[in-house]
N, C-alpha and C. Protein backbone atom coordinates (compact mmCIF):
# COMPACT_ATOMS: atom_id res chain seq x y z
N UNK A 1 -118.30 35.09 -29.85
CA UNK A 1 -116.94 35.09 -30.36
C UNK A 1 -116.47 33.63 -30.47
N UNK A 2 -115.77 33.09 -31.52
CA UNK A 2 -115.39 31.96 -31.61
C UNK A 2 -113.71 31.38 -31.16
N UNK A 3 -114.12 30.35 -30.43
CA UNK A 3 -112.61 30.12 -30.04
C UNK A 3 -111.63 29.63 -30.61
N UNK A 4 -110.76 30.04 -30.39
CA UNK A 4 -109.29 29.79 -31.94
C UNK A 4 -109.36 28.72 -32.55
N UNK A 5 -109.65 27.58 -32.26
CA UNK A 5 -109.68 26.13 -32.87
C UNK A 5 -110.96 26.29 -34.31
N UNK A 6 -112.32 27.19 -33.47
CA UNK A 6 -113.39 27.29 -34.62
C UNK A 6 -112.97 28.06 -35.44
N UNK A 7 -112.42 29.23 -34.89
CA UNK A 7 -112.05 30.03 -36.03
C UNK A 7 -111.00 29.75 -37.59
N UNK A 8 -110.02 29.02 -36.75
CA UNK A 8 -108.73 28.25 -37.64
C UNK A 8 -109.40 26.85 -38.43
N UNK A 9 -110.65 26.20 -37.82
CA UNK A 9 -111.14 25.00 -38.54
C UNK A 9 -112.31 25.70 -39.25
N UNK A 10 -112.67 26.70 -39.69
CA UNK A 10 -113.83 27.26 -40.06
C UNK A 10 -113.13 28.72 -41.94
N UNK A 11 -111.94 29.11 -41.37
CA UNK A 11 -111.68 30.08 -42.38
C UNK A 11 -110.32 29.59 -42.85
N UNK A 12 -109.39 28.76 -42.33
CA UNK A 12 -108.03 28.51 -42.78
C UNK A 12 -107.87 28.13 -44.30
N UNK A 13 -107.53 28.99 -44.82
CA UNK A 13 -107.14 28.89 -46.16
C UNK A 13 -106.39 27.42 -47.03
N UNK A 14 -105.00 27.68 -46.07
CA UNK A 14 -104.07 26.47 -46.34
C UNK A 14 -104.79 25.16 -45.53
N UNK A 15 -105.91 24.46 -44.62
CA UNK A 15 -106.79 23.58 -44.91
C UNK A 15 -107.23 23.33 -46.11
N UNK A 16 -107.81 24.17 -46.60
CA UNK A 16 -109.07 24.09 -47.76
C UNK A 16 -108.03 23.58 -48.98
N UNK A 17 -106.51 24.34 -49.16
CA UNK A 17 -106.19 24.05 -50.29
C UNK A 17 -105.45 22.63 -50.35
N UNK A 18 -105.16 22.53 -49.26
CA UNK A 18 -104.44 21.27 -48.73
C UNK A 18 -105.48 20.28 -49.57
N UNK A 19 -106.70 20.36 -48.91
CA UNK A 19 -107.62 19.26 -49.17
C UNK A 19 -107.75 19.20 -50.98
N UNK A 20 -107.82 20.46 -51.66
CA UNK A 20 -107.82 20.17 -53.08
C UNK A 20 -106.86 19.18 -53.60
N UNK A 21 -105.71 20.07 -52.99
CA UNK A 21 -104.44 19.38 -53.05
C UNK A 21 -104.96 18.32 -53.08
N UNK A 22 -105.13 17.52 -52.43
CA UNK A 22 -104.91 15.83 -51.65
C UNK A 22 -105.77 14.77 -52.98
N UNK A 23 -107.09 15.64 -53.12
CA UNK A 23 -108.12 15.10 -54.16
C UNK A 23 -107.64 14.98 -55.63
N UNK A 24 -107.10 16.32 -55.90
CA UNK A 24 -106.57 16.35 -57.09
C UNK A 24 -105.15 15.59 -57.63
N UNK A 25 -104.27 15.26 -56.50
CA UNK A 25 -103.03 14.59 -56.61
C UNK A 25 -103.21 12.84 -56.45
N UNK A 26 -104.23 12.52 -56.35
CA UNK A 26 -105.07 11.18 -55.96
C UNK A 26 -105.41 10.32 -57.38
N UNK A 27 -106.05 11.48 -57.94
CA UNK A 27 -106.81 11.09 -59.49
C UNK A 27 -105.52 10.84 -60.24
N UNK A 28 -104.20 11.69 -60.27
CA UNK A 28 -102.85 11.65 -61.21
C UNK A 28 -102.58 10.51 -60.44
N UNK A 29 -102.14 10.42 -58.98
CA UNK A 29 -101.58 9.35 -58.21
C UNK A 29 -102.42 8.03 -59.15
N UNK A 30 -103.58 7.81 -59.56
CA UNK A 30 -104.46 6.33 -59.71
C UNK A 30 -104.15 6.48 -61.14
N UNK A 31 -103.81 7.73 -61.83
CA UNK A 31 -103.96 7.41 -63.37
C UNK A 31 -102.47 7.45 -63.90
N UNK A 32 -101.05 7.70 -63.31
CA UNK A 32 -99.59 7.17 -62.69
C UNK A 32 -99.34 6.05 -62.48
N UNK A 33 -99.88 5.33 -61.60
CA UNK A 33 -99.61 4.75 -60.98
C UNK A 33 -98.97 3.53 -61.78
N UNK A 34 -99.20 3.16 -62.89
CA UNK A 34 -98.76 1.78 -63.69
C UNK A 34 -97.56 2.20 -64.69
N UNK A 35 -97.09 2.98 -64.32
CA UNK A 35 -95.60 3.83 -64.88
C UNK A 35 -94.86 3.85 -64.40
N UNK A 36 -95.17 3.82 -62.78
CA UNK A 36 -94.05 3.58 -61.84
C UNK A 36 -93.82 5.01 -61.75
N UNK A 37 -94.07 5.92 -61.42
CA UNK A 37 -94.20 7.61 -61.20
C UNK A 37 -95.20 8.10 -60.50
N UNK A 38 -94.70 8.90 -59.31
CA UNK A 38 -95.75 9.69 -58.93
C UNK A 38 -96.17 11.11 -59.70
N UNK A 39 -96.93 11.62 -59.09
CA UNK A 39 -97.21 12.89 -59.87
C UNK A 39 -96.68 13.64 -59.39
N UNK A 40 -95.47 14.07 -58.30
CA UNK A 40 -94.68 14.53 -57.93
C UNK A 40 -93.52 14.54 -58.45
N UNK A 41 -93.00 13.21 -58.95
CA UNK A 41 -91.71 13.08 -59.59
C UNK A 41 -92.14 13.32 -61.29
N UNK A 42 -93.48 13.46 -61.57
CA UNK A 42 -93.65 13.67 -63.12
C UNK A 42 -93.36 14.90 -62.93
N UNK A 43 -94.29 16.15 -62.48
CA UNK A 43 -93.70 17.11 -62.23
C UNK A 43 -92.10 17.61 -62.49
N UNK A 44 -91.55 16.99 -61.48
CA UNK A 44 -90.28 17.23 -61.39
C UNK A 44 -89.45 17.00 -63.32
N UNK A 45 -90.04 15.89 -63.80
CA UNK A 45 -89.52 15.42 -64.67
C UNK A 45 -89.74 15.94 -66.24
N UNK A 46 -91.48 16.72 -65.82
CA UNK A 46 -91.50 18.04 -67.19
C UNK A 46 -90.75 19.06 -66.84
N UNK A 47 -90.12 19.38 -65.86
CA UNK A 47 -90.22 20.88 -65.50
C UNK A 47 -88.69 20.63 -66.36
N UNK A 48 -87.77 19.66 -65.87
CA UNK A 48 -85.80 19.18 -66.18
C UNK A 48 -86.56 19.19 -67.96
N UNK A 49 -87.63 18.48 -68.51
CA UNK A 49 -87.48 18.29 -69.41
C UNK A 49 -87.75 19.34 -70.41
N UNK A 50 -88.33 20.49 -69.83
CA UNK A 50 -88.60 21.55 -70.51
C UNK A 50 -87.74 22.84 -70.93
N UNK A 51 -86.53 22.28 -69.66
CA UNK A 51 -85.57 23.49 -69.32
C UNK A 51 -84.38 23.11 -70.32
N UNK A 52 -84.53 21.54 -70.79
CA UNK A 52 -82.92 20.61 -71.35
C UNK A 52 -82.38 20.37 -70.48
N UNK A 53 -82.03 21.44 -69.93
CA UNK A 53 -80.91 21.19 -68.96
C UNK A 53 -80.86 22.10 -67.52
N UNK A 54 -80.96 21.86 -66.40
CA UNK A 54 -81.11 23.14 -65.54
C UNK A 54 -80.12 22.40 -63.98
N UNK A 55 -79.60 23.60 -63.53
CA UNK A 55 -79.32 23.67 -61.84
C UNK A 55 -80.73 23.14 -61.19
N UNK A 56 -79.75 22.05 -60.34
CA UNK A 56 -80.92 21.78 -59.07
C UNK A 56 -81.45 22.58 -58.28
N UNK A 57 -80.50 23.73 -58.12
CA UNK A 57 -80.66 24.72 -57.43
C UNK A 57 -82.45 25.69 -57.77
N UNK A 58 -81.87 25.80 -59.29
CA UNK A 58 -83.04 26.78 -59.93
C UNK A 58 -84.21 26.01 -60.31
N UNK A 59 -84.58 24.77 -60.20
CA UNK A 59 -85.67 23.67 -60.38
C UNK A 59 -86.43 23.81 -59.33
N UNK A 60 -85.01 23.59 -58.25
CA UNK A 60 -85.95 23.96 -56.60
C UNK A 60 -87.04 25.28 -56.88
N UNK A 61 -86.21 26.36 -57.23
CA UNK A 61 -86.92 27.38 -56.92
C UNK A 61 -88.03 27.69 -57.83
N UNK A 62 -87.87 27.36 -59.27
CA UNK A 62 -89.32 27.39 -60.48
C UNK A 62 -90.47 26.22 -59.43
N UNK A 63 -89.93 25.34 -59.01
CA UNK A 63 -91.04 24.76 -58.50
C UNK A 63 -91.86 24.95 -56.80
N UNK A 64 -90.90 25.68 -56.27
CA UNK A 64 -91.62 25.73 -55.22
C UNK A 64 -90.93 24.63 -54.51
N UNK A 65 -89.98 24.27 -54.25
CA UNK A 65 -89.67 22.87 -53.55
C UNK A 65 -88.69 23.11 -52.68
N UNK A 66 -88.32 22.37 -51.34
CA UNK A 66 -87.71 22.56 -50.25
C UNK A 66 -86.57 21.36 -50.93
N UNK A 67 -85.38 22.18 -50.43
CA UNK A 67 -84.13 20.72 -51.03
C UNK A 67 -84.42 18.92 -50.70
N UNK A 68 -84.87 19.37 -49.57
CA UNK A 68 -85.10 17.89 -49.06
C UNK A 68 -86.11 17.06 -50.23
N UNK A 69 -87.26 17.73 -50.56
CA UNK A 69 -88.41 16.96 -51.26
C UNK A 69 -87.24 16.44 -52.72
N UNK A 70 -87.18 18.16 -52.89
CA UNK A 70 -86.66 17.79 -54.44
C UNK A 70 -85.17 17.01 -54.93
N UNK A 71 -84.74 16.56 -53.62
CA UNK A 71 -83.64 15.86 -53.55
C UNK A 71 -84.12 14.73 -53.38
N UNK A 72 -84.94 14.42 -52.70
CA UNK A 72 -85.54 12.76 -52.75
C UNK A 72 -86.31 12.38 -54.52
N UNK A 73 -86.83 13.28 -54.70
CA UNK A 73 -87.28 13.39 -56.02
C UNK A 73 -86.56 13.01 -57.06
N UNK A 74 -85.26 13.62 -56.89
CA UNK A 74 -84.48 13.81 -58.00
C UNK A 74 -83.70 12.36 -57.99
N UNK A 75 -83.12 11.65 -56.36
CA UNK A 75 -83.09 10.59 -56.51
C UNK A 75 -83.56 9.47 -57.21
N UNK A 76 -85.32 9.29 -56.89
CA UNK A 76 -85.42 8.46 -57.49
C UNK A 76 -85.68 8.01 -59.12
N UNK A 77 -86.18 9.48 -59.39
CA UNK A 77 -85.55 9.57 -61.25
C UNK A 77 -84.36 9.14 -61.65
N UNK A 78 -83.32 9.60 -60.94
CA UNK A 78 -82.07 8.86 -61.36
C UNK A 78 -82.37 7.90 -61.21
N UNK A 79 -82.16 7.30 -60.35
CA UNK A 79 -82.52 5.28 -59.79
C UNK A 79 -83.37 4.99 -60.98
N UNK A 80 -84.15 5.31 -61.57
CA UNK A 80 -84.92 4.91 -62.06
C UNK A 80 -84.37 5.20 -64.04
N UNK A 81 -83.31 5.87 -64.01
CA UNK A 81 -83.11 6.08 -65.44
C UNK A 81 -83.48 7.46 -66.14
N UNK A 82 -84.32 8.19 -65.03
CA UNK A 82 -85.54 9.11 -66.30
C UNK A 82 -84.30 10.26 -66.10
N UNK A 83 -83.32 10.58 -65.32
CA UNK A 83 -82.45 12.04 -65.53
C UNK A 83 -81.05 11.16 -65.34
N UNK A 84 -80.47 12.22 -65.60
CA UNK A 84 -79.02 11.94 -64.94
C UNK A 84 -78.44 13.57 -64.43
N UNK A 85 -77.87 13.40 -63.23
CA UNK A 85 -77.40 14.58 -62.47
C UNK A 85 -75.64 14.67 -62.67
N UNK A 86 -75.28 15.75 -63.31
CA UNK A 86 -73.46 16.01 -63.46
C UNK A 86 -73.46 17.27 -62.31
N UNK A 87 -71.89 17.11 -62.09
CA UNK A 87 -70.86 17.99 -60.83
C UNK A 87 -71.18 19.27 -62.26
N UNK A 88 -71.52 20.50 -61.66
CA UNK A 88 -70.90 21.70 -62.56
C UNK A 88 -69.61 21.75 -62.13
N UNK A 89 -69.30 21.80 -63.64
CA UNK A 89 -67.40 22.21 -63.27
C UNK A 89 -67.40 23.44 -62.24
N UNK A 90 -68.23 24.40 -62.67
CA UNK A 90 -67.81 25.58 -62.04
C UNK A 90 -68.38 25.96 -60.28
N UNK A 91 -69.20 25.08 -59.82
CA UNK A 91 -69.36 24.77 -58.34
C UNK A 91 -69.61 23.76 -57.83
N UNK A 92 -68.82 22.72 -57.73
CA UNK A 92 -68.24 21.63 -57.30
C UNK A 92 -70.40 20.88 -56.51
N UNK A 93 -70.59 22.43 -55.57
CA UNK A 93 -71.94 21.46 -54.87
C UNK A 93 -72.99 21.62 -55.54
N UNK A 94 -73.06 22.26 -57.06
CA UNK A 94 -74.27 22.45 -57.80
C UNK A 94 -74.19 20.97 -58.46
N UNK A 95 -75.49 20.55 -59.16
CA UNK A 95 -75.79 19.87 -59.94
C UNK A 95 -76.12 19.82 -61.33
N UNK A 96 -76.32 19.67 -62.57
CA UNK A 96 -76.77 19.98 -63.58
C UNK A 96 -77.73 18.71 -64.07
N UNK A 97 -78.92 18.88 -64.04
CA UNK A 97 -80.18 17.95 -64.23
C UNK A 97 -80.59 18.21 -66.00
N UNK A 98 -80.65 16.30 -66.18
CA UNK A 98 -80.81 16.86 -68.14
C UNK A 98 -81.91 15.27 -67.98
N UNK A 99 -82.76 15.20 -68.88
CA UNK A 99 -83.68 14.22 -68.94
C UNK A 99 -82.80 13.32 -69.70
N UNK A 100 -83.20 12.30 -69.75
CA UNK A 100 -82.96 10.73 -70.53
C UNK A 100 -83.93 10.29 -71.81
N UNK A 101 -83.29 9.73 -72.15
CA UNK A 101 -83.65 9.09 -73.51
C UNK A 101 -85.62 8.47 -72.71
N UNK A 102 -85.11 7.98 -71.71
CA UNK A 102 -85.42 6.60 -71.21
C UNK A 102 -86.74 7.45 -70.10
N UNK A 103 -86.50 8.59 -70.17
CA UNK A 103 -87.44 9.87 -69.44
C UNK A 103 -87.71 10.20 -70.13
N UNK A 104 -87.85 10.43 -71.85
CA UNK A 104 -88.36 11.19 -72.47
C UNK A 104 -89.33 10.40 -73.44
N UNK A 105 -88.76 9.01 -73.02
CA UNK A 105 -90.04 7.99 -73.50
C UNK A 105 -91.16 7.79 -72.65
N UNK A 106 -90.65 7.82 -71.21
CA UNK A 106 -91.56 7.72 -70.08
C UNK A 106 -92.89 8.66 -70.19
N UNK A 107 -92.43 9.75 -70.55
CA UNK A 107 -93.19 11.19 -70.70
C UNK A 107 -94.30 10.75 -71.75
N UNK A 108 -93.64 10.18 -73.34
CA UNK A 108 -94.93 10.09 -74.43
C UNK A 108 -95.28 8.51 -73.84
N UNK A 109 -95.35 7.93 -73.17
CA UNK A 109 -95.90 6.74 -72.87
C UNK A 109 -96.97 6.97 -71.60
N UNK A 110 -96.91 7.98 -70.55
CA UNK A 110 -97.47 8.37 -69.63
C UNK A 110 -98.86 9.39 -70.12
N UNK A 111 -98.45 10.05 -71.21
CA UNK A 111 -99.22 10.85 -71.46
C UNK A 111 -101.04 10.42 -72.01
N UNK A 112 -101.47 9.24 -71.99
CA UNK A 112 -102.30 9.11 -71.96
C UNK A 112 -103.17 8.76 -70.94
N UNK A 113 -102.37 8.19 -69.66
CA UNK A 113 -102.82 8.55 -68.49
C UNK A 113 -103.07 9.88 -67.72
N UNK A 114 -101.99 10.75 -68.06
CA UNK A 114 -101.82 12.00 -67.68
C UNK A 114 -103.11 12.57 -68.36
N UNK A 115 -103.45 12.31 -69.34
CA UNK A 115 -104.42 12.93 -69.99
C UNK A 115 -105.90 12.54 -69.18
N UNK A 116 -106.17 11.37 -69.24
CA UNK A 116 -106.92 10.83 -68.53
C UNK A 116 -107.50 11.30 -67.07
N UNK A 117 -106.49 11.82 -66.35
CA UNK A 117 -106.14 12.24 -65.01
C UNK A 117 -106.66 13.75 -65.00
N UNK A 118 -106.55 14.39 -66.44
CA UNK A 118 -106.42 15.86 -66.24
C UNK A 118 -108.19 16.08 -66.07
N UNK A 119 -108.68 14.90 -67.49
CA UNK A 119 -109.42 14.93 -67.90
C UNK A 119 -110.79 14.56 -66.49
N UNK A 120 -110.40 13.53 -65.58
CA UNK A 120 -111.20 13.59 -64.33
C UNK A 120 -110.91 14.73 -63.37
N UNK A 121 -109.93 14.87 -63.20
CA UNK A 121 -109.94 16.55 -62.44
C UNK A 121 -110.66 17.67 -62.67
N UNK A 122 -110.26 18.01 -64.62
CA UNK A 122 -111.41 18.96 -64.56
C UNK A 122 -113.39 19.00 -64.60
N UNK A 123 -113.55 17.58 -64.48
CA UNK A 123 -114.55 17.06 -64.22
C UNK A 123 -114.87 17.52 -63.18
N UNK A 124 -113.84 17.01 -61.98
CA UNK A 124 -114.53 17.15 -60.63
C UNK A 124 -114.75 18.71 -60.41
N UNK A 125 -113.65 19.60 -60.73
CA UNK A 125 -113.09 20.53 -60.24
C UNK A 125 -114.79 21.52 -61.08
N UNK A 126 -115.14 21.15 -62.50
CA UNK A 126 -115.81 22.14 -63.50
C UNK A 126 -114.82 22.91 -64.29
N UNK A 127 -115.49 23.79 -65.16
CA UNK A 127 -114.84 24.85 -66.19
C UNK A 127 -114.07 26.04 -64.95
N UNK A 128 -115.55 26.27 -64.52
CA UNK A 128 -114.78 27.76 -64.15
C UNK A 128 -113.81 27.53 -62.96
N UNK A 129 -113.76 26.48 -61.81
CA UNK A 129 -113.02 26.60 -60.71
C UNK A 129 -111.39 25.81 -61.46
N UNK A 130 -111.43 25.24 -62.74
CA UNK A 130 -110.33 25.12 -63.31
C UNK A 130 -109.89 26.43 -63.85
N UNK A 131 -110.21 26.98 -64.42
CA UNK A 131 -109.96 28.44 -64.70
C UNK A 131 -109.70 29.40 -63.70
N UNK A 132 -110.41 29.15 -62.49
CA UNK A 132 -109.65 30.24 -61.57
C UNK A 132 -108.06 29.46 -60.82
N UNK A 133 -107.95 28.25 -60.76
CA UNK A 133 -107.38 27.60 -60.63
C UNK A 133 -106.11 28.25 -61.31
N UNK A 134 -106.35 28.12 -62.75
CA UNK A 134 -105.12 28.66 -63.60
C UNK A 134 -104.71 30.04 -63.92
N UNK A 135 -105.81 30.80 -63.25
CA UNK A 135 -105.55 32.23 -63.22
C UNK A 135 -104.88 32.52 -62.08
N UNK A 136 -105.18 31.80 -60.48
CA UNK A 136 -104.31 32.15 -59.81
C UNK A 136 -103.22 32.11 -59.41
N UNK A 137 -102.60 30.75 -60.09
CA UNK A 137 -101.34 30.21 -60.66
C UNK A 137 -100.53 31.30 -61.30
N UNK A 138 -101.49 31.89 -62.47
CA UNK A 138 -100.68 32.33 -63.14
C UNK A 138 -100.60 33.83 -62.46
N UNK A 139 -100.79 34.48 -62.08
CA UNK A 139 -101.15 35.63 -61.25
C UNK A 139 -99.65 35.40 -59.92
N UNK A 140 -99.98 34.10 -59.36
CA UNK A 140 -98.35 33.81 -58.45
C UNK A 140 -97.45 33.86 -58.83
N UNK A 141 -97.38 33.01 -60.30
CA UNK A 141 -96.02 32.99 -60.90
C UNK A 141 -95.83 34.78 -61.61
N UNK A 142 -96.45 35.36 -61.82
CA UNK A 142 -96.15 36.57 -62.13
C UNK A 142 -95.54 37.30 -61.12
N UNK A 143 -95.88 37.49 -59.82
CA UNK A 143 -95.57 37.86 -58.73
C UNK A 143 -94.30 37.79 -57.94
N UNK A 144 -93.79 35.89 -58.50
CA UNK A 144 -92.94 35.43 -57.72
C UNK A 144 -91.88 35.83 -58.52
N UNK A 145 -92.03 36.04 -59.95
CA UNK A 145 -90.98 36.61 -60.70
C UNK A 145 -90.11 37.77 -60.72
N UNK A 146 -91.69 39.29 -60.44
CA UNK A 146 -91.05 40.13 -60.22
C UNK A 146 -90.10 40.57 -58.52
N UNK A 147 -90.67 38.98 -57.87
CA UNK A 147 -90.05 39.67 -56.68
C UNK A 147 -88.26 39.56 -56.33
């Protein structure tokens, strides 16, 4: 019988994905990096730019993000020009997140790194473990919708 430490360092799921995590956010982190963006705040910055315009509130939640991250996030896009955040008239503590001129250049100027980045990931990763990759994604987000 194995003792809890082997068992938890031997089958733990959230290890294993962690570690993809870490590899795969490394390659965007090195191919980012001369933009002045992480791949965290790019993220953040297709998701505002896809929506036009969205609640901080509901960004948090399409992305998966705890207020704290996506509030530091959202900071430094502002600081930086790529969004600007307005008071909703209609709840004083909501926010309303809209991209910038100056973010939406960032985006077609990044994108050949981004490309670059995707392009060594699915290298490392192969065809098919990118594909299950995006099937199980998409399989969550189906899930998280109807719940």
């Amino acid at each position: 019988m194995p003792t809890p430490e082997q068992e938890i360092a031997s089958r733990c799921l959230v290890v294993r994905l962690r570690m993809i995590q870490r590899v795969v956010t490394q390659i965007y982190e090195d191919e980012l990096r001369g933009y002045g963006i992480k791949a965290s705040q790019c993220n953040v910055l297709v998701a505002i730019a896809q929506a036009s315009s969205i609640r901080s509130t509901e960004l948090g939640r399409r992305l998966y993000l705890e207020a704290s991250t996506l509030s530091r996030n959202l900071e430094r896009l502002e600081r930086r020009g790529w969004i600007v955040r307005e008071t909703d008239p209609d709840d004083a503590r909501s926010r309303w997140l809209t991209i910038t001129p100056a973010g939406r250049k960032l985006l077609a100027e990044l994108l050949p790194g981004w490309r670059a980045a995707q392009k060594k990931a699915k290298r490392l990763l192969g065809s098919e473990m990118v594909t299950a990759i995006g099937d199980v994604a998409g399989e969550l987000w189906s899930r998280a919708e109807v719940s």
